[in-house]
N, C-alpha and C. Protein backbone atom coordinates (compact mmCIF):
# COMPACT_ATOMS: atom_id res chain seq x y z
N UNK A 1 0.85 -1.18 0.00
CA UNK A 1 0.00 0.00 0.00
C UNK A 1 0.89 1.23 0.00
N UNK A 2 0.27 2.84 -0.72
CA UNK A 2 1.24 3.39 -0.67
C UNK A 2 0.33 4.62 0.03
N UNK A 3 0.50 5.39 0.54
CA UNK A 3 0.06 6.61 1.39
C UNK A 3 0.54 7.91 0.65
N UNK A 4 -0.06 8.91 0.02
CA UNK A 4 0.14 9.47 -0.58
C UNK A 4 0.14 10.93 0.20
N UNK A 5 0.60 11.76 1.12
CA UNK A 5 0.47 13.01 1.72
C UNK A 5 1.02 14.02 0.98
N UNK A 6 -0.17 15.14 0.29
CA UNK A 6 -0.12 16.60 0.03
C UNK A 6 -0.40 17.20 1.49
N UNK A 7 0.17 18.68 1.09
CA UNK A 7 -0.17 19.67 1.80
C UNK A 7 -0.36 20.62 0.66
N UNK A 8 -1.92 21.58 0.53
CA UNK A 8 -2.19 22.23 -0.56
C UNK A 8 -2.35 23.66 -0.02
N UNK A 9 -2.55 24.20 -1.04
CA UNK A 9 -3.22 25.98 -0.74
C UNK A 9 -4.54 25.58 -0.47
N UNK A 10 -4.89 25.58 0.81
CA UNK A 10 -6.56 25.83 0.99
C UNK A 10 -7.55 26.52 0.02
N UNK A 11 -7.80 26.35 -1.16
CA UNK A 11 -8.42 26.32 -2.56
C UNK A 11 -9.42 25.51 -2.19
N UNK A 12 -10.60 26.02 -3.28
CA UNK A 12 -11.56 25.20 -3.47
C UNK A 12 -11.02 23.97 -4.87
N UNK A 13 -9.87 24.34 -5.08
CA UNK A 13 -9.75 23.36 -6.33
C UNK A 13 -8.45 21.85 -6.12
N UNK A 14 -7.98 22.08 -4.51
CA UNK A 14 -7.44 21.55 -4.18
C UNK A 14 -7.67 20.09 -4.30
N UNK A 15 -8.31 20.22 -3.57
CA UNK A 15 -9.39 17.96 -3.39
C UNK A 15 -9.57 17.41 -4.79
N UNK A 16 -10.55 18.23 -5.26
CA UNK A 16 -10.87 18.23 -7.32
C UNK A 16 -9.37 17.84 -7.83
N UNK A 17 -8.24 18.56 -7.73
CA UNK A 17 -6.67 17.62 -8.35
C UNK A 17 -6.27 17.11 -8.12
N UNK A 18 -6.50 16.58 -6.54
CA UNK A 18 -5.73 15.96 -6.11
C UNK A 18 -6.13 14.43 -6.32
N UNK A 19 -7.94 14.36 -6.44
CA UNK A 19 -8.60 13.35 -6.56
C UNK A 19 -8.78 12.93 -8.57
N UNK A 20 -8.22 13.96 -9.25
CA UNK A 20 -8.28 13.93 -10.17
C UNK A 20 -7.34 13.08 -10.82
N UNK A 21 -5.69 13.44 -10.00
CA UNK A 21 -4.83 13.08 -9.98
C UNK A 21 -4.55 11.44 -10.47
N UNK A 22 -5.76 10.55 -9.63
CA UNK A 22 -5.89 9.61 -9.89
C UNK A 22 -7.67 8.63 -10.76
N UNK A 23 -8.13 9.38 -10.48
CA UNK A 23 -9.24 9.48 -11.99
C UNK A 23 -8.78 9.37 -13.28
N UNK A 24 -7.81 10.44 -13.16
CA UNK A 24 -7.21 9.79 -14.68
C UNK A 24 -6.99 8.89 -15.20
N UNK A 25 -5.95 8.30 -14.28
CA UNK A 25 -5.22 6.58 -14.15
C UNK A 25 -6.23 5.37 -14.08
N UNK A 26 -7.82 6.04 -13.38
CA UNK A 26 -8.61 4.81 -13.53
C UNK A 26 -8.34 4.13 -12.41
N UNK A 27 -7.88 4.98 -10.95
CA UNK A 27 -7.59 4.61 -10.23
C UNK A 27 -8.60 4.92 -8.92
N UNK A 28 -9.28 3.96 -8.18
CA UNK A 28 -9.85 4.22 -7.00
C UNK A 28 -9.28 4.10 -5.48
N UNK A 29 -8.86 5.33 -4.84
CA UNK A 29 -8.12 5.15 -3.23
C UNK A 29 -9.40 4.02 -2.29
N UNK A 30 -8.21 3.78 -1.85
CA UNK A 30 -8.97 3.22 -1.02
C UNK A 30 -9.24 4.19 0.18
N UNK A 31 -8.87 4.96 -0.04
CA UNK A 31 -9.11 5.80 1.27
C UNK A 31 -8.82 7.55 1.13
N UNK A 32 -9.31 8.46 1.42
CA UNK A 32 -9.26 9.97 1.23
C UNK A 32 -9.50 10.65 2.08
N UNK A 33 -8.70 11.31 2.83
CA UNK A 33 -9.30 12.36 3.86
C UNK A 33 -8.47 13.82 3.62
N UNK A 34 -8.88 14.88 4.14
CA UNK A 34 -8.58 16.20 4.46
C UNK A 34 -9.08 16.80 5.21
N UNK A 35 -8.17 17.77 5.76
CA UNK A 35 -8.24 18.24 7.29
C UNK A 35 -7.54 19.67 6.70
N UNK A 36 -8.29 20.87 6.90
CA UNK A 36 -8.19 22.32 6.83
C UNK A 36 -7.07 22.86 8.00
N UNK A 37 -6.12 23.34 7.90
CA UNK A 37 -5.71 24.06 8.57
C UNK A 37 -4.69 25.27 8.44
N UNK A 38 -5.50 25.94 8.87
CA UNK A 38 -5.45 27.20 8.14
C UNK A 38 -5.27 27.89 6.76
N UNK A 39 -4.38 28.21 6.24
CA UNK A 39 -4.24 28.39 4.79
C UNK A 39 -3.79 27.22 4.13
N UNK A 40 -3.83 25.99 4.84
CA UNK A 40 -3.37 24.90 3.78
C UNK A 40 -4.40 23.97 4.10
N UNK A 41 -4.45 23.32 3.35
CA UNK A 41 -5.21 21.63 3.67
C UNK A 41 -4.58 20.61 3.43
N UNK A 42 -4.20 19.59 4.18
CA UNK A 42 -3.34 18.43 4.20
C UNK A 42 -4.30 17.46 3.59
N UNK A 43 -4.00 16.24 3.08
CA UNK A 43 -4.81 15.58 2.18
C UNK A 43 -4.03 14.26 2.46
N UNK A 44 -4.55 13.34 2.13
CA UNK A 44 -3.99 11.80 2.42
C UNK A 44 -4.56 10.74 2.00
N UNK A 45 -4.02 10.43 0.98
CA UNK A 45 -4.78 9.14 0.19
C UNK A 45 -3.83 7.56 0.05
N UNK A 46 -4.71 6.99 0.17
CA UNK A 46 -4.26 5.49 0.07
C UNK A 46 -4.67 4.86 -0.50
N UNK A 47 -3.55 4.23 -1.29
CA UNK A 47 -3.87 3.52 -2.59
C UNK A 47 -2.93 1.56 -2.17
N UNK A 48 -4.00 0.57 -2.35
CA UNK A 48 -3.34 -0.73 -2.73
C UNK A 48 -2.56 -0.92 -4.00
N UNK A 49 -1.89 -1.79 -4.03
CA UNK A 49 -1.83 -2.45 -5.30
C UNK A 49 -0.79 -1.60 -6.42
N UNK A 50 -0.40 -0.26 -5.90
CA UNK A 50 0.64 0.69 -6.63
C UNK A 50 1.46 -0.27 -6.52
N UNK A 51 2.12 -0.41 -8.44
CA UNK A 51 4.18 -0.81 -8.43
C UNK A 51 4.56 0.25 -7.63
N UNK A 52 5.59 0.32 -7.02
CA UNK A 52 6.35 1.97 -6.56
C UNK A 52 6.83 2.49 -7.86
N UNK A 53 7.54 1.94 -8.51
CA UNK A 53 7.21 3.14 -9.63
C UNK A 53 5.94 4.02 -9.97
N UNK A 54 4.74 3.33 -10.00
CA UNK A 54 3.93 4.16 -10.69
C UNK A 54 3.31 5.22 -9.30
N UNK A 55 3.77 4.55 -8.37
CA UNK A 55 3.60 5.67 -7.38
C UNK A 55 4.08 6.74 -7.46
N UNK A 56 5.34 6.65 -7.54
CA UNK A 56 6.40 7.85 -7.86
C UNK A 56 5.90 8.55 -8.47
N UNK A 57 5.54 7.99 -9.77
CA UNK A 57 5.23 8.80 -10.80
C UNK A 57 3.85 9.83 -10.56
N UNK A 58 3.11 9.39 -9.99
CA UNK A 58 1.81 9.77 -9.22
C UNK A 58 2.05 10.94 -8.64
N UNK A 59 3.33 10.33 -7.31
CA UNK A 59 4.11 11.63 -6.13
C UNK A 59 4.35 12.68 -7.47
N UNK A 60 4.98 12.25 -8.11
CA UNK A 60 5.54 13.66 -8.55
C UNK A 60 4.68 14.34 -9.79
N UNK A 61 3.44 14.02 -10.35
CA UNK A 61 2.75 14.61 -10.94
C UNK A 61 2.19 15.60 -9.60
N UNK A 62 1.42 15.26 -8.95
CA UNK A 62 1.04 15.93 -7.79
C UNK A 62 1.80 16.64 -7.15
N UNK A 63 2.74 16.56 -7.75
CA UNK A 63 3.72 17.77 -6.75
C UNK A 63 4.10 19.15 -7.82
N UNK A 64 3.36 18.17 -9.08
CA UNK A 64 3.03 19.53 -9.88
C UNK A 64 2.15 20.27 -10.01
N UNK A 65 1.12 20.12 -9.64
CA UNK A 65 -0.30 20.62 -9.38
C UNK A 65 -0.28 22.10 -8.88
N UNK A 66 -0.53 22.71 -9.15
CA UNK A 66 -0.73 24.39 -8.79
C UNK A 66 -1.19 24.70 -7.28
N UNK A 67 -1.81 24.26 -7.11
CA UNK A 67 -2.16 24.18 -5.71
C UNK A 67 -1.52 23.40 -4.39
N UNK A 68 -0.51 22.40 -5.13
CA UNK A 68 0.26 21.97 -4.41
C UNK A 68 1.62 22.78 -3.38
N UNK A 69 1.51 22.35 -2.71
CA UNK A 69 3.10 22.72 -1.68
C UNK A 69 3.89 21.88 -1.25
N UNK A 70 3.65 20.51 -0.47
CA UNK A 70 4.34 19.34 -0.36
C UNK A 70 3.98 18.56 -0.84
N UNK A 71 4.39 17.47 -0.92
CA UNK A 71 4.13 15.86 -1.48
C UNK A 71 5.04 15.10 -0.95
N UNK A 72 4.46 13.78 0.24
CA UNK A 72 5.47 13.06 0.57
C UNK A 72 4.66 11.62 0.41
N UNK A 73 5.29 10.67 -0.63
CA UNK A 73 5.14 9.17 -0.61
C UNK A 73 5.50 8.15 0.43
N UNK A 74 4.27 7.58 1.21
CA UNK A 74 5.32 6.45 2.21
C UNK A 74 4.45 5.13 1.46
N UNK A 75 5.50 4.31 1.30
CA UNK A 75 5.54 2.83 1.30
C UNK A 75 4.87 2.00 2.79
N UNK A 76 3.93 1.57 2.84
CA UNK A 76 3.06 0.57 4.31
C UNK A 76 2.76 -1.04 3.48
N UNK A 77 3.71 -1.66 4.15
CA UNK A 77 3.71 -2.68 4.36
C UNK A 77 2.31 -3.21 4.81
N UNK A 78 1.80 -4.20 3.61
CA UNK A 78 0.29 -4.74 3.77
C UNK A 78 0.35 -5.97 4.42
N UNK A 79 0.13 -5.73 5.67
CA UNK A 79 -0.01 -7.27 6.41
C UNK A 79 -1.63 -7.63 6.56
N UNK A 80 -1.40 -9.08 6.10
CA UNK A 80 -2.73 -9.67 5.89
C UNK A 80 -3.08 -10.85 7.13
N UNK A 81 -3.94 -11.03 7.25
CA UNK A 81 -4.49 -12.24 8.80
C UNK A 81 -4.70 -13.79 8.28
C-alpha cells in the first residue's frame, strides 16, 4: 500500500486535483481524507496495489499541481491475517 500526503493551498480546487490526480489513471483510493488548517489543507490518500514506480510517478505529478506545496510518498507494508 502506498500513502500518498499533500499539503495544498486551501483552494476550493485543491481535493478536485488531487482526486483527479488519480481518476485519470482509472484509479480508486482506497481511502481519502482532508483536514483544513489554516491556509493549507493536508490531504492523504491510500492507494493498494501501486508498483512503486507508478507511485512515484503519481508523487511527482502531484507535486506539480498548482495548488500543491508538499508531497510526501510512504511505502506501508500490507499485512494480511
Amino acid at each position: 500500500m502506498h500513502r500518498f500526503h499533500i499539503d495544498a493551498i486551501a483552494d476550493p480546487q485543491s481535493l478536485p486535483r488531487v482526486a483527479g490526480a488519480f481518476a485519470q489513471r482509472g484509479i480508486v483510493p482506497d481511502s481519502l481524507s482532508a483536514r483544513f488548517d489554516g491556509d493549507t489543507v493536508r490531504i492523504e490518500v491510500a492507494i493498494s496495489g501501486l508498483h512503486a514506480r507508478q507511485a512515484a510517478i503519481i508523487a511527482a505529478k502531484l507535486g506539480e499541481t498548482v495548488t500543491a506545496i508538499a508531497v510526501r510518498l510512504e511505502a506501508v507494508e500490507e499485512v494480511f491475517a
